[in-house]
N, C-alpha and C. Protein backbone atom coordinates (compact mmCIF):
# COMPACT_ATOMS: atom_id res chain seq x y z
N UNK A 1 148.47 63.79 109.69
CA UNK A 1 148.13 62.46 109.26
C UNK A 1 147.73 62.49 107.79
N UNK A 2 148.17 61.72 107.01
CA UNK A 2 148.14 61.54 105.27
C UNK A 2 146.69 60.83 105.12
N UNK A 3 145.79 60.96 104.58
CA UNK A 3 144.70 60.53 103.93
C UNK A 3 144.56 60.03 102.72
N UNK A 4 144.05 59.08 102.25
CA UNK A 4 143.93 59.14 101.13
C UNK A 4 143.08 59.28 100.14
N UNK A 5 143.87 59.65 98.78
CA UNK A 5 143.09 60.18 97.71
C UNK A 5 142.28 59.59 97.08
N UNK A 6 142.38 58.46 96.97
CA UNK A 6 141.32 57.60 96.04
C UNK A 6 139.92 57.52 96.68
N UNK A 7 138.86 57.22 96.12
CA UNK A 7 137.76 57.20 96.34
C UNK A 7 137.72 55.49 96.73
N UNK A 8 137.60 55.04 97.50
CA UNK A 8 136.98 53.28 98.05
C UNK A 8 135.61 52.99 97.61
N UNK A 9 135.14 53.86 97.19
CA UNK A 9 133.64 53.16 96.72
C UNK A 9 133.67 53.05 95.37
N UNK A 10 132.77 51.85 94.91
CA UNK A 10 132.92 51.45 93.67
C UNK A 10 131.56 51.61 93.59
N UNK A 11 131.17 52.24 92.04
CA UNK A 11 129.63 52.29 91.68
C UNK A 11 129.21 51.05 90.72
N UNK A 12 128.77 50.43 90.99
CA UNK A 12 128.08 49.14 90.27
C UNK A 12 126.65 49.90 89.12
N UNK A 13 125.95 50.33 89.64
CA UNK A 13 124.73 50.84 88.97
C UNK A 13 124.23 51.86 89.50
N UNK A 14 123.38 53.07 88.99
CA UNK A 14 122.85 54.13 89.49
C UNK A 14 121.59 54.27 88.54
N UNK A 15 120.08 55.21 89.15
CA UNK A 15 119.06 54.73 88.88
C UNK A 15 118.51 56.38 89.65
N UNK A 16 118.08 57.16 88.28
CA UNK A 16 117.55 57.91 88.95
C UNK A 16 116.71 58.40 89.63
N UNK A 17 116.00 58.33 90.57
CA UNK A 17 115.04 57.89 91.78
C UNK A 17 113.67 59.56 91.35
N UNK A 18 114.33 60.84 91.07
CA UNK A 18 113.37 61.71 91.71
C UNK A 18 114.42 63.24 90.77
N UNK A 19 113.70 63.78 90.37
CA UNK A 19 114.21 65.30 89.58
C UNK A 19 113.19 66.40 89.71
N UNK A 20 113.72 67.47 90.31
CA UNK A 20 112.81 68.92 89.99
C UNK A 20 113.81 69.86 89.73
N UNK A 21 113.53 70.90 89.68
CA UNK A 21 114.38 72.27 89.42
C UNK A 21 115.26 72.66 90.28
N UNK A 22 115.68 71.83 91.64
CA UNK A 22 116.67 72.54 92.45
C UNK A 22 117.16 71.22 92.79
N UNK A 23 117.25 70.13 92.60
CA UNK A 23 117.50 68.54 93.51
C UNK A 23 116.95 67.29 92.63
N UNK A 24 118.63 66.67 92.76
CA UNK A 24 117.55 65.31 92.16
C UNK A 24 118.33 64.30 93.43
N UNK A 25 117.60 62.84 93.12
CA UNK A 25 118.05 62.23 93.71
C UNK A 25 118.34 61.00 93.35
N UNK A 26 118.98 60.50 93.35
CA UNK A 26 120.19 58.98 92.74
C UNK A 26 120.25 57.81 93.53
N UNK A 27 119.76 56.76 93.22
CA UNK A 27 120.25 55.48 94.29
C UNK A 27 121.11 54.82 93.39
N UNK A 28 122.47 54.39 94.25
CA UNK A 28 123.55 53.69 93.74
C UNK A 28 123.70 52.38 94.52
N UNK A 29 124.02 51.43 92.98
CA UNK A 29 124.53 50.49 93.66
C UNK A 29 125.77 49.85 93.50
N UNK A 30 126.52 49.88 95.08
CA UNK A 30 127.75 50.19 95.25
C UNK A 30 128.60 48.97 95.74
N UNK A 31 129.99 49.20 96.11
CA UNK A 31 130.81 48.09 96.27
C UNK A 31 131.31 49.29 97.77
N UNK A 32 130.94 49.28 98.74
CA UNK A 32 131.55 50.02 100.33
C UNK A 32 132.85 49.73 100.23
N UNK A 33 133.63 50.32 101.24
CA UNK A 33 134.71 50.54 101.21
C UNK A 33 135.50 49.43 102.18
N UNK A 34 134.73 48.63 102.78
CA UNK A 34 135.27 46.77 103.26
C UNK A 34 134.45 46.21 102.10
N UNK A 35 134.53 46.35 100.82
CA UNK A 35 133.95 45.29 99.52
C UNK A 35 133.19 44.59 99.27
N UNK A 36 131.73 45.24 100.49
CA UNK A 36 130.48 44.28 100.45
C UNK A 36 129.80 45.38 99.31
N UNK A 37 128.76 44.75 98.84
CA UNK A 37 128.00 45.33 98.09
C UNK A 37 126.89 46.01 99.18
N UNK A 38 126.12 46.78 98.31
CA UNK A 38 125.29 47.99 99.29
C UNK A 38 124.65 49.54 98.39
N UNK A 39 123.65 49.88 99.19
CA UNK A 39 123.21 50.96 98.29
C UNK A 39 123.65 52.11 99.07
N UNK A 40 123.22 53.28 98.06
CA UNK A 40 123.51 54.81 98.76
C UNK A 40 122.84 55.46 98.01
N UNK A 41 121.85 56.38 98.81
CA UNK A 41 121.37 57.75 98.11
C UNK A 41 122.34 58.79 97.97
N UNK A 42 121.94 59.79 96.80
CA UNK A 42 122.79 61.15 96.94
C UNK A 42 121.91 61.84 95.99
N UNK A 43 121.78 63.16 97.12
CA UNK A 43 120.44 64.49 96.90
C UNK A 43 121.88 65.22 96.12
N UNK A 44 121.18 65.54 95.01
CA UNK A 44 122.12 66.27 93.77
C UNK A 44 121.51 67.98 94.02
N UNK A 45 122.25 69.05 94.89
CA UNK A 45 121.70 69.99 94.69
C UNK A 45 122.05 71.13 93.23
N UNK A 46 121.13 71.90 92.56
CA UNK A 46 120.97 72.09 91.44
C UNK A 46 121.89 73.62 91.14
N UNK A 47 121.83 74.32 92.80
CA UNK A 47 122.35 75.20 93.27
C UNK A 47 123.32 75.47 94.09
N UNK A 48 124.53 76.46 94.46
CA UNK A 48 125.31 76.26 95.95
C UNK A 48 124.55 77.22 96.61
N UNK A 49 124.16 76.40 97.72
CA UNK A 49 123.70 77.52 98.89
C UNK A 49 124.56 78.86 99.05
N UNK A 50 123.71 79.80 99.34
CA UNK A 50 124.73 81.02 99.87
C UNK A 50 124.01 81.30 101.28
N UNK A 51 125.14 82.01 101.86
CA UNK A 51 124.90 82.05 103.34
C UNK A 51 125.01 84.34 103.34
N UNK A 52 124.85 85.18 103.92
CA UNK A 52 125.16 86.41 103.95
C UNK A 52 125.00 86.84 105.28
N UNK A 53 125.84 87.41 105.93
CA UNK A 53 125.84 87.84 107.32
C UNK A 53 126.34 89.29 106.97
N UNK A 54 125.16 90.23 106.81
CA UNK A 54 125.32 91.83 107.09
C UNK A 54 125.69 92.43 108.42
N UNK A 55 126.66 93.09 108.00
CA UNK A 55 127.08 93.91 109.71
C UNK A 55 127.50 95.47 109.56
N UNK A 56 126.59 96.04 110.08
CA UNK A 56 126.62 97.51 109.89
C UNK A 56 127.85 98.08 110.66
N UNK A 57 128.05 99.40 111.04
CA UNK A 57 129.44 99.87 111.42
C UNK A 57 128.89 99.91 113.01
N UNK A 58 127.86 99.77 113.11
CA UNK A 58 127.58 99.86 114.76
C UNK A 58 128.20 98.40 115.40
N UNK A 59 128.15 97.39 114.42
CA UNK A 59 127.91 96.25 114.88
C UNK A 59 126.86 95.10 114.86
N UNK A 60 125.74 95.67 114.18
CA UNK A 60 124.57 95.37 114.30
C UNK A 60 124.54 94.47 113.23
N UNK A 61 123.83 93.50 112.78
CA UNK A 61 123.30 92.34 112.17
C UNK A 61 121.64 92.29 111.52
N UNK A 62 121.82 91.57 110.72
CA UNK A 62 120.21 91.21 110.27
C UNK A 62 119.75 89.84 110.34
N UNK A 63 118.67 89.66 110.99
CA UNK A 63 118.27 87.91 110.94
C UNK A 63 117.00 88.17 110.09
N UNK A 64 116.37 87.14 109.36
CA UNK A 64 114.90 86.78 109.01
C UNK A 64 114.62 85.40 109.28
N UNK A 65 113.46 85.71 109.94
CA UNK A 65 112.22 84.90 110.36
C UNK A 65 111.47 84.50 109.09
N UNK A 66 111.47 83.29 109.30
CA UNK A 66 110.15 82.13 108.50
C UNK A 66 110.28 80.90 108.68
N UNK A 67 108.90 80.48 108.66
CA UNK A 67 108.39 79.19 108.72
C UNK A 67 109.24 78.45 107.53
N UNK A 68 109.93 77.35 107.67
CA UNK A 68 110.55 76.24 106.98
C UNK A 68 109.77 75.12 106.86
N UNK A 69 109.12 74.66 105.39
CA UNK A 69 108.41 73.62 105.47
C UNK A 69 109.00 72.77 105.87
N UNK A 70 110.38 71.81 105.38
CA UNK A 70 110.58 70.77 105.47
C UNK A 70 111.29 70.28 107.00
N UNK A 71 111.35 71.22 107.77
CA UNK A 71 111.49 70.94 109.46
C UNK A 71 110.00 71.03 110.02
N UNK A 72 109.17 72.14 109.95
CA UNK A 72 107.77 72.29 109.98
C UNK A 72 107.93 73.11 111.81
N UNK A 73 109.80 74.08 111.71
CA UNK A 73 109.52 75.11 112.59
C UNK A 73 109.82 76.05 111.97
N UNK A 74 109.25 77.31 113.04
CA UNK A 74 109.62 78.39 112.50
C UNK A 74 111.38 79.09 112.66
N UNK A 75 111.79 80.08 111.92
CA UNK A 75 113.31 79.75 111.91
C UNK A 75 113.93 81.17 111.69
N UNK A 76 114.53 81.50 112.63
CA UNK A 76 116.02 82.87 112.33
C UNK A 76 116.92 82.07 111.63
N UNK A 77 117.64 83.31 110.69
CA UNK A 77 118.68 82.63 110.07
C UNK A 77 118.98 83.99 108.99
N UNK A 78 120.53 84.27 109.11
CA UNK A 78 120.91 85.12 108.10
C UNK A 78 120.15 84.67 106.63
N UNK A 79 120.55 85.81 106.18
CA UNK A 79 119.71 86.22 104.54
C UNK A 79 120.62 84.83 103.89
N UNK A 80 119.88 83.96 102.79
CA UNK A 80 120.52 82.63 102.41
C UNK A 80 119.68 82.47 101.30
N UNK A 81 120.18 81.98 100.76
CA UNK A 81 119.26 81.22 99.54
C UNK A 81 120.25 80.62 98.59
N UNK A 82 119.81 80.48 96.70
CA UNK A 82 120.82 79.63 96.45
C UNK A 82 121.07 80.70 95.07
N UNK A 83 122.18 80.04 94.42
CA UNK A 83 122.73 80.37 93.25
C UNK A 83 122.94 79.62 92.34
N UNK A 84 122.75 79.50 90.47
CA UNK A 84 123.26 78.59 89.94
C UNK A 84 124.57 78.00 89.87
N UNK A 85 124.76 76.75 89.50
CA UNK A 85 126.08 76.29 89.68
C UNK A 85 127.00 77.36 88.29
N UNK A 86 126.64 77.49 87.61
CA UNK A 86 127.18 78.44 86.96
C UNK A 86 126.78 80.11 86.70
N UNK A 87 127.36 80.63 88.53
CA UNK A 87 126.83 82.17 88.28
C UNK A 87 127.71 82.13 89.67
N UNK A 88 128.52 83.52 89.44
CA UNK A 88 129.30 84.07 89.94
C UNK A 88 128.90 83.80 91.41
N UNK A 89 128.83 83.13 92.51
CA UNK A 89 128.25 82.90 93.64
C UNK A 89 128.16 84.63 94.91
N UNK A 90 129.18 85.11 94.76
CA UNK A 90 128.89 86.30 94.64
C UNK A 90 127.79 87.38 94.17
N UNK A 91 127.83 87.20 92.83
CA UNK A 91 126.58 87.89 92.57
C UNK A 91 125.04 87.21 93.12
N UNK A 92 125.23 86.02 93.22
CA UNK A 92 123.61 85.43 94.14
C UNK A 92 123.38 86.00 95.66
N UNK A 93 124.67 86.29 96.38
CA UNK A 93 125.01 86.79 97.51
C UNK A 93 124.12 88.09 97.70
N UNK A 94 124.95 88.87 96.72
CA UNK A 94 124.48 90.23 96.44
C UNK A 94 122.80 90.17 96.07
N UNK A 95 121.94 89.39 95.28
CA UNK A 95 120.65 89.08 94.92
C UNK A 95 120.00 89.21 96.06
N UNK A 96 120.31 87.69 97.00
CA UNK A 96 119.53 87.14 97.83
C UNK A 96 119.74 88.20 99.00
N UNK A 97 120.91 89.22 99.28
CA UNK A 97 120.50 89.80 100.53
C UNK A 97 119.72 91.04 100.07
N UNK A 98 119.44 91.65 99.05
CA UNK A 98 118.89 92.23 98.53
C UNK A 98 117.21 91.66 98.70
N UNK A 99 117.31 90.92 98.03
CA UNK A 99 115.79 90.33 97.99
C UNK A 99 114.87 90.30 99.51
N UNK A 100 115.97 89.68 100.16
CA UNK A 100 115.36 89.30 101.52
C UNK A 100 115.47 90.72 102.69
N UNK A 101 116.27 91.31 102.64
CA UNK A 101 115.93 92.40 103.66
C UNK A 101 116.39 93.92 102.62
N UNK A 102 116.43 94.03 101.61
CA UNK A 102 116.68 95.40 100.69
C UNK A 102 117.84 96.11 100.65
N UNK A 103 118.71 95.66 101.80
CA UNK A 103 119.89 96.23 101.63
C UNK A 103 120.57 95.57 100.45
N UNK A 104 122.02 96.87 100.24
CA UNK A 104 123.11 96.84 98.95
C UNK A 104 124.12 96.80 100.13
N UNK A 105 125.42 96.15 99.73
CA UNK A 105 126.56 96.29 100.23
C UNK A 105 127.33 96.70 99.87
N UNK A 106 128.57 97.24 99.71
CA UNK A 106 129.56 97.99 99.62
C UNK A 106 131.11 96.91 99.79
N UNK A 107 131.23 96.11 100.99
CA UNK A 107 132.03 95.32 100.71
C UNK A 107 131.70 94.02 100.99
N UNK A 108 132.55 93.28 100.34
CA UNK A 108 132.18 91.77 100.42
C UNK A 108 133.75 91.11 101.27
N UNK A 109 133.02 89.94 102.10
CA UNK A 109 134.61 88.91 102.16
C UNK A 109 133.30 87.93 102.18
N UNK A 110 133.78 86.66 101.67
CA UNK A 110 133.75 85.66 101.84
C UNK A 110 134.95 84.30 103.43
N UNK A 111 133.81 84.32 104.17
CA UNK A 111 134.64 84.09 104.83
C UNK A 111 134.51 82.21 104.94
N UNK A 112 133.75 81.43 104.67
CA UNK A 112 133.61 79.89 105.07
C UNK A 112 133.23 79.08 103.51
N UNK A 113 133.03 78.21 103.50
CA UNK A 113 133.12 77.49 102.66
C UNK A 113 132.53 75.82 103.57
N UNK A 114 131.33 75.53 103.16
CA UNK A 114 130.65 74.24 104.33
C UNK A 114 129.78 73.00 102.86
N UNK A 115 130.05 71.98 103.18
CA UNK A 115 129.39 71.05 103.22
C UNK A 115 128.47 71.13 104.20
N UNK A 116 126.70 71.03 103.92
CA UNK A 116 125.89 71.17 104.88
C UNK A 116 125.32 69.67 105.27
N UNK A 117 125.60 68.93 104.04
CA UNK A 117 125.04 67.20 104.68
C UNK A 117 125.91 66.61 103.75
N UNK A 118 126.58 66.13 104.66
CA UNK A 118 127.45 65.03 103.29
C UNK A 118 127.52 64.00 103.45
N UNK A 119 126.76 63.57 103.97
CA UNK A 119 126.34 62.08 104.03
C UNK A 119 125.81 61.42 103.26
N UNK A 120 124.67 62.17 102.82
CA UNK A 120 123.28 62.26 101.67
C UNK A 120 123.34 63.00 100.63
N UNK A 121 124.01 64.14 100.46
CA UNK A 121 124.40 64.90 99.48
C UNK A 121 125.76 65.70 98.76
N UNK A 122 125.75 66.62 97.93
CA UNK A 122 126.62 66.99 97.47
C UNK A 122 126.37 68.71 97.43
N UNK A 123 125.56 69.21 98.18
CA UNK A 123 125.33 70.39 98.82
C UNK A 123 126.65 71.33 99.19
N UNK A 124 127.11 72.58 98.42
CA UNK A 124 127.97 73.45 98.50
C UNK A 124 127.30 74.89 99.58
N UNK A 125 128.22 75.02 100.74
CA UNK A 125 127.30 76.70 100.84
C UNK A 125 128.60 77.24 100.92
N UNK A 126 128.58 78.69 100.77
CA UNK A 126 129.79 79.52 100.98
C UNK A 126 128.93 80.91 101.58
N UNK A 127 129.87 81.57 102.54
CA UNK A 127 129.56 82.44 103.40
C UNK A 127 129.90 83.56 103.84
N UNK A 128 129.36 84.69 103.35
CA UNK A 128 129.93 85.40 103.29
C UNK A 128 129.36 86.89 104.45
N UNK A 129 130.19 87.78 104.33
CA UNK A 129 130.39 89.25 105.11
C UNK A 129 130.12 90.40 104.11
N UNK A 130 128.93 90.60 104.65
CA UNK A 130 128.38 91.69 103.94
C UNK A 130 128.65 92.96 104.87
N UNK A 131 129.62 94.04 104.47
CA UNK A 131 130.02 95.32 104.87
C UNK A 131 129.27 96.58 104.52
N UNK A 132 129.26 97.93 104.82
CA UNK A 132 129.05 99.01 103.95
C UNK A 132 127.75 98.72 103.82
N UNK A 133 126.92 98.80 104.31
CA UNK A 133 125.27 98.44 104.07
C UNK A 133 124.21 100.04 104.06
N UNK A 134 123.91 99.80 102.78
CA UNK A 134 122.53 100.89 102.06
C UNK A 134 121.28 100.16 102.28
N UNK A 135 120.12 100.71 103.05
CA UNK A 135 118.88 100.27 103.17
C UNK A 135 118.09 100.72 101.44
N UNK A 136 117.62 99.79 100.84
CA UNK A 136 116.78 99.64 99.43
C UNK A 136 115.36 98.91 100.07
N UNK A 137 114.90 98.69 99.17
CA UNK A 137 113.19 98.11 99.05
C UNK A 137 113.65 96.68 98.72
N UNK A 138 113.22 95.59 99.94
CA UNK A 138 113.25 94.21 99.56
C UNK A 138 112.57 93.69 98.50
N UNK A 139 112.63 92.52 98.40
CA UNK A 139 112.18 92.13 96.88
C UNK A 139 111.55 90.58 97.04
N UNK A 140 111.51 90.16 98.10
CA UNK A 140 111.10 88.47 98.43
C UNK A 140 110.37 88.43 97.35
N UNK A 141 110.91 86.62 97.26
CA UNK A 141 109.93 85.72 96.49
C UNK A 141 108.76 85.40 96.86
N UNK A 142 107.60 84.73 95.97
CA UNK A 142 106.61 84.46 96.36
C UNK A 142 106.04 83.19 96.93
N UNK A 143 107.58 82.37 97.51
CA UNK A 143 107.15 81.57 98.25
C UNK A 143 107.97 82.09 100.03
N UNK A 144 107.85 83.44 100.02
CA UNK A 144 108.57 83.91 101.08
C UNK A 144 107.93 84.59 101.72
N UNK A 145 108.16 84.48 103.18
CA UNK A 145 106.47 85.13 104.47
C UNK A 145 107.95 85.35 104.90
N UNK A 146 108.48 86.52 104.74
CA UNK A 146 110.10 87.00 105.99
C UNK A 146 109.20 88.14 106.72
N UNK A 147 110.22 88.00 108.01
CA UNK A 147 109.95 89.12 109.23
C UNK A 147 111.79 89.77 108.90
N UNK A 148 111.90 90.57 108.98
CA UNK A 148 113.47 90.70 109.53
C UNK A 148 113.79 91.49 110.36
N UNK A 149 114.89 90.82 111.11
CA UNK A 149 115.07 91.92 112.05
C UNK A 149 116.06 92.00 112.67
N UNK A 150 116.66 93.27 113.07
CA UNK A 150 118.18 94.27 113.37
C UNK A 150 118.22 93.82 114.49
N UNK A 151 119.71 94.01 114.70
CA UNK A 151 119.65 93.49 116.11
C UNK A 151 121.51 93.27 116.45
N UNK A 152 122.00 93.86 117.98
CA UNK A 152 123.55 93.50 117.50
C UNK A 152 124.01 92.08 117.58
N UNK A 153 125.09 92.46 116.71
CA UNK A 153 125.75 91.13 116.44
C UNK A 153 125.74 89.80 117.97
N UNK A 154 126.15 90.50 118.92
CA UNK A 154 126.36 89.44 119.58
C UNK A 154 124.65 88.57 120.62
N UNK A 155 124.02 89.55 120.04
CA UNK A 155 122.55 89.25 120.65
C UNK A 155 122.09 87.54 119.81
N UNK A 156 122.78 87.68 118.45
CA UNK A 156 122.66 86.68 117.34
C UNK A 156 123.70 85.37 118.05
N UNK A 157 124.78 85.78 118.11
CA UNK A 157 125.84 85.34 119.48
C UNK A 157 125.18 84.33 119.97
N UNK A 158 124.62 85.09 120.87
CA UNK A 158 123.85 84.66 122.16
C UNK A 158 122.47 83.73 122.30
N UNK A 159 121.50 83.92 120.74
CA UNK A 159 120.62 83.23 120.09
C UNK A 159 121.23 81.47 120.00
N UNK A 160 122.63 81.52 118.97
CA UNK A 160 123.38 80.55 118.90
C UNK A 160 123.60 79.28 119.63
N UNK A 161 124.17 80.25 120.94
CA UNK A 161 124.70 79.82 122.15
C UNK A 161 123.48 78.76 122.82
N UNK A 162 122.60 79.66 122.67
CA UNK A 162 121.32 79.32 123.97
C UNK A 162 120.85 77.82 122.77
N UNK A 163 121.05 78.09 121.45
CA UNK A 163 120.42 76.77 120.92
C UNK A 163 118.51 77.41 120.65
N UNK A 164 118.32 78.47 120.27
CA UNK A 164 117.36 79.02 119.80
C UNK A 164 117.62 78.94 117.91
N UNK A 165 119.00 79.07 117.37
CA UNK A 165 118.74 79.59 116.31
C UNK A 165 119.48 77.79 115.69
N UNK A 166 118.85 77.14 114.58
CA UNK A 166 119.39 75.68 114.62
C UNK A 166 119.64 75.52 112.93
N UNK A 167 119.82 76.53 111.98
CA UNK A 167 120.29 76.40 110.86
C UNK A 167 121.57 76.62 110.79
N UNK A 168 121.79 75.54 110.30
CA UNK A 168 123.60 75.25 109.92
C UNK A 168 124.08 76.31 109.16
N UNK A 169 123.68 76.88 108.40
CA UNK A 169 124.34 78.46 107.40
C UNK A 169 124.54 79.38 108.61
N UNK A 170 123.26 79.37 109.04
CA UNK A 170 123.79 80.68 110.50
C UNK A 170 124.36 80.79 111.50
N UNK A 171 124.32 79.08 112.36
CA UNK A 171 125.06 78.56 112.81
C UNK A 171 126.61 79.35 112.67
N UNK A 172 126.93 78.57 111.45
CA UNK A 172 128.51 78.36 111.06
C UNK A 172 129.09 79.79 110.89
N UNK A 173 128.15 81.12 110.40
CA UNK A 173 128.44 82.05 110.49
C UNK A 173 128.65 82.72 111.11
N UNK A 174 127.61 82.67 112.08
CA UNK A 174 127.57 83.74 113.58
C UNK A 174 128.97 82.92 114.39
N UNK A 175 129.10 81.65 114.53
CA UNK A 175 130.27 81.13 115.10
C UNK A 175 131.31 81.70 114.20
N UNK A 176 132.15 81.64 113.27
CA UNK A 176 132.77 82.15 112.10
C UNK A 176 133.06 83.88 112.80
N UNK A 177 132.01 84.33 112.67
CA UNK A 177 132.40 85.82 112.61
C UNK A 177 132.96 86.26 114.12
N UNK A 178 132.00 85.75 115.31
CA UNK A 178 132.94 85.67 116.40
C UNK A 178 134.04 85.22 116.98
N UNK A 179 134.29 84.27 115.85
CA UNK A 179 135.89 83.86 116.13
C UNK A 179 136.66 85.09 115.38
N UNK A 180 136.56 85.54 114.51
CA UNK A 180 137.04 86.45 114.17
C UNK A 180 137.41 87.95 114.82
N UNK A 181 135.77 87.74 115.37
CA UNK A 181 136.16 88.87 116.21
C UNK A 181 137.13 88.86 117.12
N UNK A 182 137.06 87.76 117.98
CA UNK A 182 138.11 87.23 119.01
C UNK A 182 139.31 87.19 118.80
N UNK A 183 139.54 87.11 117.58
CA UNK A 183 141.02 87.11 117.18
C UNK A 183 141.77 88.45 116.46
N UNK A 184 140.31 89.38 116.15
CA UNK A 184 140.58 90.58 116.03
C UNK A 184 140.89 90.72 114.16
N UNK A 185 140.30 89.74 113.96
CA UNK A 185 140.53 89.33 112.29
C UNK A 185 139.17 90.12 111.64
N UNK A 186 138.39 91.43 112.31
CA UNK A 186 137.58 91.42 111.33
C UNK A 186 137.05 93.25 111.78
């Protein structure tokens, strides 16, 4: 089925609502796509999310644990964080799994590519397969309380499944990599 290319929304006025160092936020006022007039927010992220799913040769995986303010639960979820819009997204990959549980990797694939809210924003994550894994000295930030912890891949699987683990980066990954497996793609 053919879609089309043009954009249907018309921007009348925009008004910048809210700015910090990782997000701003924009109210527009718009012409919808049946030609009523109408507003819309859009959360401008400053960074693309990165997503990293380490998998050792056993099979085995890494999750970290922490409290997430802005849900206000506590949360598993592969090593993630963000990167500037202008920096090799790769190399943030390599940073953030470093930072968060100390390992180095050896090989990389990038395997997904997600819009995480696009309703409200303009939020990039990309996701990748971290191979070849060297244990180093983590490096967390100082707004970071991580637990981490080993564990095989399909135990993470199975976290998924049951609806224990509810972040969309890890989500999409741990689903992602077991399709792969299933298909023998990895």
């Amino acid at each position: 089925m053919q879609h089309p290319e043009n954009n249907p929304w018309k921007i009348t006025a925009e008004k910048n609502i809210y700015d910090n160092p990782w997000i701003s936020l924009t109210e527009y006022q718009v012409i919808n796509p049946s030609g009523n007039p109408g507003i819309y927010g859009k959360v401008h992220y400053k960074n693309i999310a990165i997503g990293i799913l380490p998998l050792d040769e056993d099979m085995n995986t890494y999750l970290v644990g922490q409290y997430r303010f802005a849900t206000g639960e506590y949360s598993w979820e592969i090593p993630e964080g963000g990167g500037p819009l202008d920096t090799d997204p790769l190399d943030s990959a390599k940073r953030e799994l470093l930072e968060e549980t100390g390992l180095k990797a050896s090989r990389w694939q990038e395997i997904q590519r997600m819009h995480l809210s696009n309703s409200v924003s303009d939020e990039l994550c990309i996701i990748y397969i971290a191979r070849g894994l060297e244990q180093h000295e983590a490096e967390p930030e100082e707004t970071e309380q991580l637990i981490i912890r080993k564990m095989p891949f399909h135990e993470a699987y199975e976290m998924v499944c049951r609806g224990e683990i509810k972040d969309s980066v890890t989500v999409g990954a741990v689903l992602k990599v077991q399709l792969m497996i299933a298909e023998e793609k990895l």
